[in-house]
Protein backbone atom coordinates (compact mmCIF):
# COMPACT_ATOMS: atom_id res chain seq x y z
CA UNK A 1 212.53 24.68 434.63
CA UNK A 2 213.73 23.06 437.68
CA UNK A 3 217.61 24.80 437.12
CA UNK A 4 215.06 28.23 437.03
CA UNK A 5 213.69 27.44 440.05
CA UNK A 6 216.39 26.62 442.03
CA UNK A 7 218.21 30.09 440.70
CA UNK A 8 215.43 32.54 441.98
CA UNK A 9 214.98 30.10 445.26
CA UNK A 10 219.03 31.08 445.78
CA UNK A 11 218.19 34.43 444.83
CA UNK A 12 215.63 35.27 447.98
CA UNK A 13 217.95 32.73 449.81
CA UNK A 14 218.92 35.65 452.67
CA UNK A 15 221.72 33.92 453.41
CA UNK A 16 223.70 35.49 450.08
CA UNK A 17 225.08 38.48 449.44
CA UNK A 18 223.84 41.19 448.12
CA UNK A 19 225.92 41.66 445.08
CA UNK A 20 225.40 37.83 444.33
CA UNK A 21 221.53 38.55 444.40
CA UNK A 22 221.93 41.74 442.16
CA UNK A 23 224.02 39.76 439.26
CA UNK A 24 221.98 36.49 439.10
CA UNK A 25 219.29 38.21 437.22
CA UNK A 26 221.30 39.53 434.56
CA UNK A 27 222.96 36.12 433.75
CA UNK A 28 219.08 35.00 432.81
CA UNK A 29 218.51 37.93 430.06
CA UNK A 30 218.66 37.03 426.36
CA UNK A 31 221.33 37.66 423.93
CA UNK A 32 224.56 38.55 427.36
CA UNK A 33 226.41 35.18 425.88
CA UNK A 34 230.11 35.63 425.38
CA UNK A 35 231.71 36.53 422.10
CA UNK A 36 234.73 34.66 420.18
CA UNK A 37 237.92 37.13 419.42
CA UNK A 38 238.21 36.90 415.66
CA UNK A 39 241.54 34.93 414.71
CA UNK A 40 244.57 37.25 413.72
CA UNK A 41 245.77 37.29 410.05
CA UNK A 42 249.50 37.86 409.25
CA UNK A 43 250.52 39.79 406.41
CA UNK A 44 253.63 38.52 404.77
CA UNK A 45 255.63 39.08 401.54
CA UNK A 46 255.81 35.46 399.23
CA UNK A 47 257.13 34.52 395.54
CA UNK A 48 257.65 30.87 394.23
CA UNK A 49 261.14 30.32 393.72
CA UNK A 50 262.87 31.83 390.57
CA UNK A 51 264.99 29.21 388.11
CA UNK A 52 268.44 30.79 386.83
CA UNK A 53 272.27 30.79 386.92
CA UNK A 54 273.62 31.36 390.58
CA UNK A 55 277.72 31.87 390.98
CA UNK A 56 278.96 30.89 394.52
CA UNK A 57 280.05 33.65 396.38
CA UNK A 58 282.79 32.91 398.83
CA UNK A 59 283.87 35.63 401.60
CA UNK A 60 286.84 35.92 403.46
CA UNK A 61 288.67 38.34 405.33
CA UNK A 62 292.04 39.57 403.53
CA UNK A 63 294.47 42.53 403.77
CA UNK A 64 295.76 44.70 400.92
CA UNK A 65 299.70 44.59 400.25
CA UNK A 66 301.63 46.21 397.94
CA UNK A 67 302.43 43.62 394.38
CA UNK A 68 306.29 44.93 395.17
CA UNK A 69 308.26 46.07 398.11
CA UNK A 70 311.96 47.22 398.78
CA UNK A 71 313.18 47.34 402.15
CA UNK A 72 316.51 49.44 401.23
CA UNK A 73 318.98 48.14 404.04
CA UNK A 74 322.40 49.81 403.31
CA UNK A 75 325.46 47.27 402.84
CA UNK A 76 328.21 49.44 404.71
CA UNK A 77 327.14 51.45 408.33
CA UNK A 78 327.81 54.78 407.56
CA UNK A 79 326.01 58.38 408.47
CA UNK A 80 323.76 59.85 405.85
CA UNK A 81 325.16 62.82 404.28
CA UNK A 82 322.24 63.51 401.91
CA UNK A 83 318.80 62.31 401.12
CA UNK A 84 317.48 63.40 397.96
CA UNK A 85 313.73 62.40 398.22
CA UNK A 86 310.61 62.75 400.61
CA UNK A 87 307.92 60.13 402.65
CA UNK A 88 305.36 59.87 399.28
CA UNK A 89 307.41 60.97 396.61
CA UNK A 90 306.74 58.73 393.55
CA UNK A 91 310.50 57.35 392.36
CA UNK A 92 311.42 55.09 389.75
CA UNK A 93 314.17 52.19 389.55
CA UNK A 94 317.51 53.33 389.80
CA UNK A 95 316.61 56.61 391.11
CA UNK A 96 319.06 58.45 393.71
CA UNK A 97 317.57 58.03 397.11
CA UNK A 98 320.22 59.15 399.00
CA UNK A 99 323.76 59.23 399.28
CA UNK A 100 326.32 58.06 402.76
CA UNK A 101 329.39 59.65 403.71
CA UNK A 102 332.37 58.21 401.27
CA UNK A 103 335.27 60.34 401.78
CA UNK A 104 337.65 56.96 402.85
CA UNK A 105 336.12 54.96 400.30
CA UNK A 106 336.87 57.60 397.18
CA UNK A 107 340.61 57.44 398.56
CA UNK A 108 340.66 53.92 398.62
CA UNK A 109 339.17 53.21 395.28
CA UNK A 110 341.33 55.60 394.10
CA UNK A 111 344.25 54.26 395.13
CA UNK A 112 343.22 50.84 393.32
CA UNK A 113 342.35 52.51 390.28
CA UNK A 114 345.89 53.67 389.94
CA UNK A 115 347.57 49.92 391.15
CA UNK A 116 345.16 48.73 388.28
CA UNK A 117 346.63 51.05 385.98
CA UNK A 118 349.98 50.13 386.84
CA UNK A 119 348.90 46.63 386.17
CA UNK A 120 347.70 46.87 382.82
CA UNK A 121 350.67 48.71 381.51
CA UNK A 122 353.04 46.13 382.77
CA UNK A 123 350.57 43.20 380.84
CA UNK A 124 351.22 45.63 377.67
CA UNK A 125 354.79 45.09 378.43
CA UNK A 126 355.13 41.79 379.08
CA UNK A 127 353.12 40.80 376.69
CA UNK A 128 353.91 43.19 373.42
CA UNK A 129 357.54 43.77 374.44
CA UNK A 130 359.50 41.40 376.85
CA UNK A 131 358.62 38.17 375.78
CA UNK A 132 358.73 38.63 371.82
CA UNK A 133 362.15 40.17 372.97
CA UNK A 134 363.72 37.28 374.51
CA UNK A 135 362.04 35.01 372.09
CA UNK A 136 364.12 36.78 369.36
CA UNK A 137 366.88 36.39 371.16
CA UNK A 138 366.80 32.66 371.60
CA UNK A 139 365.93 32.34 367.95
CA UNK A 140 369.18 34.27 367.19
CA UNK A 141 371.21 31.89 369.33
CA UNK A 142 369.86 28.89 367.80
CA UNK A 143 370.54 30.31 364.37
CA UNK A 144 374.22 31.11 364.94
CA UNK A 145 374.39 27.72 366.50
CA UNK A 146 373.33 25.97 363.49
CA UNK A 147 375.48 28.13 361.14
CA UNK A 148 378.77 27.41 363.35
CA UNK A 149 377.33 23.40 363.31
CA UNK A 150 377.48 23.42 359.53
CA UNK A 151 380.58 25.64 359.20
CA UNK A 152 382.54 22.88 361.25
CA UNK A 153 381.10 19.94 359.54
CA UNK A 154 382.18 21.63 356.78
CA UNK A 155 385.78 21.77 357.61
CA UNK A 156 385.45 18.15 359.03
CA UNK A 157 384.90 16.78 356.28
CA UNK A 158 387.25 18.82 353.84
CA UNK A 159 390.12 17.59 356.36
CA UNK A 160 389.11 14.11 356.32
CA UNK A 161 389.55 14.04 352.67
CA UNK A 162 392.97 16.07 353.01
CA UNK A 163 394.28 13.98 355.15
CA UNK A 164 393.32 10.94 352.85
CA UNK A 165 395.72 12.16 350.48
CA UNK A 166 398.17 12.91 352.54
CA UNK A 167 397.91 16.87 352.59
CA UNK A 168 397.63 17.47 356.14
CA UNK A 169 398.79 15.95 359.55
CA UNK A 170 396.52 13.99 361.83
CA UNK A 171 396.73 16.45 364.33
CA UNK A 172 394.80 19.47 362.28
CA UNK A 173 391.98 16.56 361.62
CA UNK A 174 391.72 15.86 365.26
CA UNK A 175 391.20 19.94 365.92
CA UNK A 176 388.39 20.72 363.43
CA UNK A 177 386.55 17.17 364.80
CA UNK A 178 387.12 18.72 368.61
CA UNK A 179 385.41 22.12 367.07
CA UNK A 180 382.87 20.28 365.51
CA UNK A 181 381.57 18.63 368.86
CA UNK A 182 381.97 21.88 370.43
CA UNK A 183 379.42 23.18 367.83
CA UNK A 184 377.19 20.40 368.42
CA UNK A 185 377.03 21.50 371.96
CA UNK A 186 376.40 25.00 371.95
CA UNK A 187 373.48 24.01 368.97
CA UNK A 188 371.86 21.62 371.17
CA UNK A 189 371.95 23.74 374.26
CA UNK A 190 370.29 26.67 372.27
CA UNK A 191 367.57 24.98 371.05
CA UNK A 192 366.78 23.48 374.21
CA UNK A 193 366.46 26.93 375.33
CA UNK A 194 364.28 27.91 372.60
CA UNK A 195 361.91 24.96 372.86
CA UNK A 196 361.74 25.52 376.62
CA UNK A 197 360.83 29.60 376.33
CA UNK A 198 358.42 28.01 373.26
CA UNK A 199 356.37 25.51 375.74
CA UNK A 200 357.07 26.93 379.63
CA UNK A 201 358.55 30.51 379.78
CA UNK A 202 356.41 32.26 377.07
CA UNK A 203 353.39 30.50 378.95
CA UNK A 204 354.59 31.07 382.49
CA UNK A 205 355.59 34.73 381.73
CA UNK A 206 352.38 35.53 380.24
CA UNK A 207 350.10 33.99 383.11
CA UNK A 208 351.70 35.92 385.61
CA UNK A 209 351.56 39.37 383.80
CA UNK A 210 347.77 38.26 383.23
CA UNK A 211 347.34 37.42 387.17
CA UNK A 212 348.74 40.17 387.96
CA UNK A 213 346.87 42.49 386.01
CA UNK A 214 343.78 40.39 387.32
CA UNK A 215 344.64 40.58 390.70
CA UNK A 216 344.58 44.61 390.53
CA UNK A 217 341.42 44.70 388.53
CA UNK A 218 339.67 43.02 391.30
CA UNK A 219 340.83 45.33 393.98
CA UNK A 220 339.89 48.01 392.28
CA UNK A 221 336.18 46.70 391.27
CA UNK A 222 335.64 45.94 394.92
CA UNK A 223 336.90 49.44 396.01
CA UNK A 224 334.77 50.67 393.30
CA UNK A 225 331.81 48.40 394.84
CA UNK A 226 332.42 49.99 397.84
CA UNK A 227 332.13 53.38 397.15
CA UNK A 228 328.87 52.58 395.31
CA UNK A 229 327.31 50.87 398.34
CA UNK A 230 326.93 54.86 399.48
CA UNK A 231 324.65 55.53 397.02
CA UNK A 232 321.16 54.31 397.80
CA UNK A 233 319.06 53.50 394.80
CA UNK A 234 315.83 52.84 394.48
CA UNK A 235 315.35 48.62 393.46
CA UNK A 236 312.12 49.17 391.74
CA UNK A 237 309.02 51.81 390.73
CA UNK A 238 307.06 52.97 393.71
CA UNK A 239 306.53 55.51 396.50
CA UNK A 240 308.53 56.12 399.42
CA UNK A 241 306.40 55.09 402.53
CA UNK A 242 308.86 55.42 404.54
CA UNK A 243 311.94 57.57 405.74
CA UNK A 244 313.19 57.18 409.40
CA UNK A 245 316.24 58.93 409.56
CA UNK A 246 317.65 62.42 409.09
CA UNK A 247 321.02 63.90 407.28
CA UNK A 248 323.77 62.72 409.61
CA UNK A 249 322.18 59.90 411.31
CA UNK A 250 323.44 56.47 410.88
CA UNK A 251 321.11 53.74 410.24
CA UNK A 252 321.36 50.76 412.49
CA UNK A 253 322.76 47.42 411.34
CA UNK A 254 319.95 45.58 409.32
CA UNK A 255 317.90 48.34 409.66
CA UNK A 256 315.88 49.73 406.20
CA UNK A 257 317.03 53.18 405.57
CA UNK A 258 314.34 53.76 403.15
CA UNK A 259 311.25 51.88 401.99
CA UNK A 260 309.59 52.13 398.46
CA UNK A 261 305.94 50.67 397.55
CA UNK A 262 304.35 49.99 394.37
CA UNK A 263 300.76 50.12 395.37
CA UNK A 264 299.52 51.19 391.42
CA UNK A 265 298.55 47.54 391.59
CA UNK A 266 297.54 46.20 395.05
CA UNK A 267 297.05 42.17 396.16
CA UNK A 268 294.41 41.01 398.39
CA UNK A 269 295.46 38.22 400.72
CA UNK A 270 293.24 36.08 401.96
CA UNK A 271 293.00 32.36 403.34
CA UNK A 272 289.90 30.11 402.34
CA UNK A 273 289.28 26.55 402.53
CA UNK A 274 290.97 24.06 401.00
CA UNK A 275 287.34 22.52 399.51
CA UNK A 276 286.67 26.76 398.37
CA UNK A 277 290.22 26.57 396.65
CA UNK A 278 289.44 23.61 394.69
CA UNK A 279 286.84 25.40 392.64
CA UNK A 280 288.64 28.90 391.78
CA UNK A 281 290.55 29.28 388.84
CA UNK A 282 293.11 31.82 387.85
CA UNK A 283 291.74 35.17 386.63
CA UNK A 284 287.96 34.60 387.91
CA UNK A 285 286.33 37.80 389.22
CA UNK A 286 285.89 38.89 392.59
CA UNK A 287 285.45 42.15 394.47
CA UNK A 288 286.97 43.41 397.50
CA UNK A 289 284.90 45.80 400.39
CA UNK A 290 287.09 48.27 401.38
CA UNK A 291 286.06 50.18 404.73
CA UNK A 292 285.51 54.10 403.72
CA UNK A 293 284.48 53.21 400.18
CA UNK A 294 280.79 53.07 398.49
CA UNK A 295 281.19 51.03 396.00
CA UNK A 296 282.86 47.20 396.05
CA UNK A 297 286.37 47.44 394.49
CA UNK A 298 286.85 44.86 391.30
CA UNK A 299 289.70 42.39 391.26
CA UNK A 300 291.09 39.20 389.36
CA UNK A 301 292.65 36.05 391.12
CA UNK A 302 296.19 36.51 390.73
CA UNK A 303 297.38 33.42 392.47
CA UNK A 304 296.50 30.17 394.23
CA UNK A 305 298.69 28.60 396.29
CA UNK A 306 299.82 25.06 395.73
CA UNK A 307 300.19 24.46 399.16
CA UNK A 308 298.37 24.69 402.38
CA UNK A 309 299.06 26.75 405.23
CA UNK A 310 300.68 24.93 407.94
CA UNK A 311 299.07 26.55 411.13
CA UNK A 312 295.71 27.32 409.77
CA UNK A 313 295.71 24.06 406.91
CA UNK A 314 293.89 27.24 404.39
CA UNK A 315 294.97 28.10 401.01
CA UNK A 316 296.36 31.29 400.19
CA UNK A 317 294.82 33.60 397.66
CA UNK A 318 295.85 36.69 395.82
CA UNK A 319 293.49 38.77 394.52
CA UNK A 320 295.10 42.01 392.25
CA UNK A 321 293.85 45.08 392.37
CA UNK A 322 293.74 48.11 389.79
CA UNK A 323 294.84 51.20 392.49
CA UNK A 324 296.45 54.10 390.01
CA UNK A 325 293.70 56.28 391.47
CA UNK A 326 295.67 56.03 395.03
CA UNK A 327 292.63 55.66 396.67
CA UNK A 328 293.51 52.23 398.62
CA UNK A 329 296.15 51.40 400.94
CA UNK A 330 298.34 49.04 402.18
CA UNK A 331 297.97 47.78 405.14
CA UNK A 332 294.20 48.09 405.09
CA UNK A 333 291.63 45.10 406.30
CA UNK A 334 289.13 44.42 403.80
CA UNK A 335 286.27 41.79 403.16
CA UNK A 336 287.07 39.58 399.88
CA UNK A 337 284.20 38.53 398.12
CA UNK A 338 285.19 35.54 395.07
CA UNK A 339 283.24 34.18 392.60
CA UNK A 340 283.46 30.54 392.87
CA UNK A 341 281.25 27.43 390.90
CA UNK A 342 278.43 28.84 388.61
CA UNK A 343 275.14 26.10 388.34
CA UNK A 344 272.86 26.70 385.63
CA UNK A 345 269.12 26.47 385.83
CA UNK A 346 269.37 26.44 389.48
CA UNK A 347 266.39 26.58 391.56
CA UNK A 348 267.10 29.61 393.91
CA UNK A 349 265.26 31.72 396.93
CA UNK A 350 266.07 34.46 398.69
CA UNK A 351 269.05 34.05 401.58
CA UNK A 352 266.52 36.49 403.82
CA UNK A 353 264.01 33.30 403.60
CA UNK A 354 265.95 30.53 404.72
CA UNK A 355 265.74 29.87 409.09
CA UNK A 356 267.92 27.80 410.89
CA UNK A 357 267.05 25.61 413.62
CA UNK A 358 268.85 24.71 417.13
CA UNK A 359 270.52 21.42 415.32
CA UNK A 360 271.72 23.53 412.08
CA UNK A 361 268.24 22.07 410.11
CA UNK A 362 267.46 24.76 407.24
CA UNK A 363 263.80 25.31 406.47
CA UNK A 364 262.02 27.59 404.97
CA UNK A 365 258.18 29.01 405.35
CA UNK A 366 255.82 28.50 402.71
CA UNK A 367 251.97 29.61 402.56
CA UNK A 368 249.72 26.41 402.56
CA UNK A 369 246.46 25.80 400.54
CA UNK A 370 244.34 26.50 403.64
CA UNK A 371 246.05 30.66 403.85
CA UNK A 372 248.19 29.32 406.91
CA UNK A 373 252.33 29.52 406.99
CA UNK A 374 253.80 25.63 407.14
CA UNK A 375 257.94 24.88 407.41
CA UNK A 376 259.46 22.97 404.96
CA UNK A 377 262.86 21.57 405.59
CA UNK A 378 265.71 22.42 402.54
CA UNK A 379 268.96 21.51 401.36
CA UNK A 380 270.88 24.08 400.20
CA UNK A 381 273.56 23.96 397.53
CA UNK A 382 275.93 27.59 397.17
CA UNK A 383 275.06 31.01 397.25
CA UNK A 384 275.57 34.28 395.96
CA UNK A 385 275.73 36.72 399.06
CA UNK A 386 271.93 37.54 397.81
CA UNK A 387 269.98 33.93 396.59
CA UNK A 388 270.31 30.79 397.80
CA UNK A 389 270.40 27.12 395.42
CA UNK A 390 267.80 24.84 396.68
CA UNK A 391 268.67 21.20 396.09
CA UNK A 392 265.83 19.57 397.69
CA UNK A 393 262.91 20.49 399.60
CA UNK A 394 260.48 22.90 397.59
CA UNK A 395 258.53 22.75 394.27
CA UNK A 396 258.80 25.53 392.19
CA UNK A 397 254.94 26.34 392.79
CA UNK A 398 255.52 26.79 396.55
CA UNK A 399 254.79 30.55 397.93
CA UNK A 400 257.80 30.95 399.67
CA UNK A 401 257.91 33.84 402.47
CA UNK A 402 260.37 35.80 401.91
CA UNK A 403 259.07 38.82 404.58
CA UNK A 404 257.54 38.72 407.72
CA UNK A 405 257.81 34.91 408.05
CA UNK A 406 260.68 35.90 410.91
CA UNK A 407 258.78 34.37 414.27
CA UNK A 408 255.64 32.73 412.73
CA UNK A 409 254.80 29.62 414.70
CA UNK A 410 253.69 26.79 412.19
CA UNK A 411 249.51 27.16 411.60
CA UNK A 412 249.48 30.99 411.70
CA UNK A 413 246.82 32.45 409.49
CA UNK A 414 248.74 34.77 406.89
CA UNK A 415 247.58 36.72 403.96
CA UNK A 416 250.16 37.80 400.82
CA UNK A 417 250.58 41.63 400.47
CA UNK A 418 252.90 44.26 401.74
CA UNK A 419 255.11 42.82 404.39
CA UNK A 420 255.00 44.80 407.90
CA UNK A 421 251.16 46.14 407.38
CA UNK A 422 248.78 45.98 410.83
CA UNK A 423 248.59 41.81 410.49
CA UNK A 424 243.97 42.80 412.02
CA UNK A 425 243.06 41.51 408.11
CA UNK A 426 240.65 38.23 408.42
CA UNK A 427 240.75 34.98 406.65
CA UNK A 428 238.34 37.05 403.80
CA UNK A 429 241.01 39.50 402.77
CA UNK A 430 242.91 37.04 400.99
């Protein structure tokens, strides 16, 4: 009563102004006390976590080369007088790619064709006619050597018994002995000459006929190797990708002349981690994102390297690649996408649901007992590009939010249903 008083007192007080005297009044009627706002309610999309198989998904960047490549570098610098094929022409191994000027080189192979010629008809020679020849002849020597040897020890000895018994002088004796010597000689010097042809001639003879012929066998093979470096073949199946030069034009030293592709089959390079590595195996599935096509491409791990990667310490994979539709090329960036480690029973959220904090913390937002969204702090184990493994940190009854928890401070009132909705609900919509 005494507050009262004091109010209407100020109010005639005429020291006051007037709009202070008009509004005192009004604060004194019933039922002008101020209002509380009504607490805003969040609407948010939540699911407990599912239980399942998850396969790791590891991504890396990688590049598309062909699974074989010829560089064609011509051995011999000479002008082009021909191609025979087209940039993107499909060829096949051995094909004719083109062919460089070889008038000199026809000449010169030629001309060793004919020395080699000349070379094996003088091994026929040698061989089937000269050396039997002189063989024979030696053989003949010797022969008539050892007949005139016996012959003369012959009449040796008939003289020795003659001139026992007194039928002859001492001096015809002493002639057929001198004859017989004589005979001895020419016997021993021809079949010294027979053994010698036997073990050195015959051999030495026939060596250098065979060196000879040899000798003019490889000349001709390398002129023939010559002439043959003018015909550019192709190494391997494939498609020319590329075709600098024109007729005429001589390619530079080292320089490809033409360069064939098989990209039917394509590889997928790409570096990962040495800890990624450990857990792929040869053959396991992956897919590769190519930019400009809908759909994920399927591939196969083709190879692992055994080593690391000096500058970047990563390991090197291969992934092949089915391309007989043509639609990929070489050359061509693409995002690699392998299937790693697969857990079983894992218990998995959305990757959409997990936050990360300023010092890398993961957590997650659940809805509490009492309708309000509460972080919980998670481990995570691997992922699939889509779910996440949860090692520790939520119970398989939790309501996870896996929509419109993006921004919620911890405490705000939220209700499940459609994410994205107008968030005025109350506390009694749930």
């Amino acid at each position: 009563m005494k507050n009262t008083m004091k109010i209407f007192a100020a109010y005639f007080d005429p020291r006051l102004p007037a709009a202070l005297l008009l509004a005192a009044p009004l604060a004194l009627l019933p039922g002008c006390k101020k209002e509380t706002a009504p607490e805003a309610v969040v609407t948010v999309q939540a699911a407990p976590p599912e239980r399942g198989a998850i396969t790791e998904s590891i991504e890396a960047d990688a590049v598309l080369a062909p699974v074989a490549q010829a560089a064609i570098v011509p051995k011999i610098n000479a002008p082009v007088a021909k191609f025979y094929v087209e940039r993107g022409q499909r060829v096949h191994a051995g094909q004719l790619l083109a062919v460089l000027e070889n008038g000199d080189l026809k000449a010169a192979a030629l001309d060793s064709q004919g020395a080699y010629e000349a070379a094996q008809a003088t091994f026929a020679t040698t061989t089937q006619a000269q050396i039997p020849e002189e063989r024979l002849k030696a053989e003949a020597d010797m022969a008539q050597a050892r007949a005139n040897l016996k012959l003369n020890q012959g009449i040796v000895k008939s003289r020795k018994h003659l001139f026992a018994e007194g039928a002859i002088p001492g001096r015809d004796l002493d002639t057929a002995e001198a004859a017989l010597v004589q005979a001895q000689a020419i016997y021993d010097a021809a079949k010294k000459h027979l053994d010698a042809m036997s073990a050195v001639t015959h051999a030495a003879s026939l060596k250098q006929a065979q060196g000879n012929l040899l000798s003019a066998e490889a000349r001709y093979k390398g002129a023939e190797a010559q002439l043959g470096y003018t015909e550019i073949r192709s190494p391997i199946d494939g498609f020319v990708t590329d075709r600098p030069y024109y007729a005429g034009e001589t390619a530079p030293s080292g320089a490809p002349l033409v360069t064939v592709m098989e990209t039917n089959t394509l590889l997928a390079k790409a570096h990962i981690a040495q800890a990624e590595a450990q857990r792929l195996k040869l053959g396991g599935d992956a897919q590769v994102h190519v930019p400009g096509v809908e759909n994920a491409v399927p591939a196969k791990i083709a190879m692992i390297s055994p080593a690391l990667d000096a500058g970047s310490t990563t390991v090197e994979v291969w992934l092949k690649i089915d391309n007989r539709s043509g639609k990929l090329r070489a050359g061509t960036p693409v995002k690699a996408v392998i299937a790693g480690r697969t857990v079983e029973n894992a218990l998995k959220i959305p990757a959409a649901a997990v936050m990360t904090g300023d010092s890398g913390a993961k957590t997650a937002m659940i809805v509490a007992a009492d309708g309000t969204a509460q972080p919980k702090r998670i481990v995570l184990g691997i992922g699939d590009g889509e779910d996440v493994q949860v090692v520790s940190g939520l119970d398989a009854s939790d309501q996870v939010i896996v929509r419109g928890g993006y921004g919620l401070d911890p405490g705000t009132k939220v209700k499940i249903g459609a994410a994205g909705g107008d968030g005025s609900g109350s506390g009694d919509d749930k």
